[in-house]
Protein backbone atom coordinates (compact mmCIF):
# COMPACT_ATOMS: atom_id res chain seq x y z
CA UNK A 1 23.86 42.42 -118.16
CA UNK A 2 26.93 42.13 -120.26
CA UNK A 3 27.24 45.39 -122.72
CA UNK A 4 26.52 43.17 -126.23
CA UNK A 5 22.79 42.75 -124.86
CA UNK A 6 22.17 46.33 -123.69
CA UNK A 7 20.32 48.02 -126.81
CA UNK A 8 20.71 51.17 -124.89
CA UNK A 9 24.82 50.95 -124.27
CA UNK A 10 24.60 50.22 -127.98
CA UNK A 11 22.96 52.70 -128.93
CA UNK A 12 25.13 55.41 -127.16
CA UNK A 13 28.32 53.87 -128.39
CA UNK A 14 26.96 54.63 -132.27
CA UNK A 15 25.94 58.01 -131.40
CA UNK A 16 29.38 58.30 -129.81
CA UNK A 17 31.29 57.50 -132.58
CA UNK A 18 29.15 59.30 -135.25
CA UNK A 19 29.18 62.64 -133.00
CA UNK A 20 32.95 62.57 -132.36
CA UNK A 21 34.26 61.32 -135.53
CA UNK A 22 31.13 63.80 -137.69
CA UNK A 23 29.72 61.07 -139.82
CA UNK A 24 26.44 61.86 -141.57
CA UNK A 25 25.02 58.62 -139.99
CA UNK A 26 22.19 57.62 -138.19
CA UNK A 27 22.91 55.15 -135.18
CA UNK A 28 20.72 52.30 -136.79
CA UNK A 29 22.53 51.89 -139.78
CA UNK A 30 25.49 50.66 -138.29
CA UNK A 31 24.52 47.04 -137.21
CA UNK A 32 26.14 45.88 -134.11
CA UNK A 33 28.69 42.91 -135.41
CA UNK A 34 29.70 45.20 -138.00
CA UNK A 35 33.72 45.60 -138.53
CA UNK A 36 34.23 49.48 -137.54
CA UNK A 37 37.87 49.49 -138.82
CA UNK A 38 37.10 48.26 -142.51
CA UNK A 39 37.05 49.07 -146.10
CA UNK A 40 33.33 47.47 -145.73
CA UNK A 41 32.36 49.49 -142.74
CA UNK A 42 29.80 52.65 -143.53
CA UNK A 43 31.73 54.33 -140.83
CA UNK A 44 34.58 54.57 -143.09
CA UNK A 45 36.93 55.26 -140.19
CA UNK A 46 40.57 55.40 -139.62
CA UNK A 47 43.68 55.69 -137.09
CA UNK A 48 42.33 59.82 -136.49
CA UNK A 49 38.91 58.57 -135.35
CA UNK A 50 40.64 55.61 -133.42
CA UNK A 51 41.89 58.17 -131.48
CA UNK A 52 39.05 60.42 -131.40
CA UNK A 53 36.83 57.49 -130.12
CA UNK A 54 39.31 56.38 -127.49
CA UNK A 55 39.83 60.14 -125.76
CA UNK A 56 35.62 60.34 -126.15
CA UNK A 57 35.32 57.04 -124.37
CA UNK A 58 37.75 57.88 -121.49
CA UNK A 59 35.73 61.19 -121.02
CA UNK A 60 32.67 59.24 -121.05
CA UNK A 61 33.43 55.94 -119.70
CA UNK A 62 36.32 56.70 -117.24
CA UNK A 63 38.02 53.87 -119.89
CA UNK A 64 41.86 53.77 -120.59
CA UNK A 65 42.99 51.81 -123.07
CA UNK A 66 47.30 52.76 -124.01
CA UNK A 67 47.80 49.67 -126.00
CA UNK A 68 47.29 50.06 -129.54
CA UNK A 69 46.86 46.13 -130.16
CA UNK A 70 44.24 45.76 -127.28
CA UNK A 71 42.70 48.51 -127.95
CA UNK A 72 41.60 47.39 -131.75
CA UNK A 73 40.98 44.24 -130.59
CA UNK A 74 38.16 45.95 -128.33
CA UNK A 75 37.18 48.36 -130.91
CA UNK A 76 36.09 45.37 -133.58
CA UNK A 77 32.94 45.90 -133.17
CA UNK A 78 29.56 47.61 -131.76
CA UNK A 79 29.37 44.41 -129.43
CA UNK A 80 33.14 43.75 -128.34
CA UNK A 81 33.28 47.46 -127.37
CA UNK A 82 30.14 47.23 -125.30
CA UNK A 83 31.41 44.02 -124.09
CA UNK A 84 34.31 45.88 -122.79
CA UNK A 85 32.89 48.84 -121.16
CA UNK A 86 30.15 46.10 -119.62
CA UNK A 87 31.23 43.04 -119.00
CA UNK A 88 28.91 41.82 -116.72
């Protein structure tokens, strides 16, 4: 099953990021094609919690990710992240 269809990937990304980045947040208020990196986001997060989320998701994930550019480009959303870490 590829990650953007697995309610229960999704789920533990959001409770990833809220944990590790301490946002007062429940996981289903942050939809899953929401921009994570945006003025608009209810995450409100920046470059500090890019990092934060990256080191959380190689300790969880086994996931490296050194280039800055890729990496946002995976971190869009709820879904392109979980597309990442499943793919199939």
């Amino acid at each position: 099953m590829i990650g953007s269809e697995d309610d229960k990937l999704k789920l533990a990304l959001k409770t990833l990021i809220i944990e590790e980045c301490d946002k007062e947040l429940e996981p289903e208020e942050i939809s899953d094609d929401e921009v994570l990196f945006s003025g608009d986001s209810a995450l409100e997060l920046d470059s500090m919690d890019a990092l934060q989320i990256s080191m959380a998701l190689q300790k969880e994930y086994n996931i490296v990710v050194t280039d800055s550019k890729k990496l946002r480009k995976v971190m869009i959303s709820i879904n392109t992240l979980a597309d990442f870490i499943q793919p199939k």
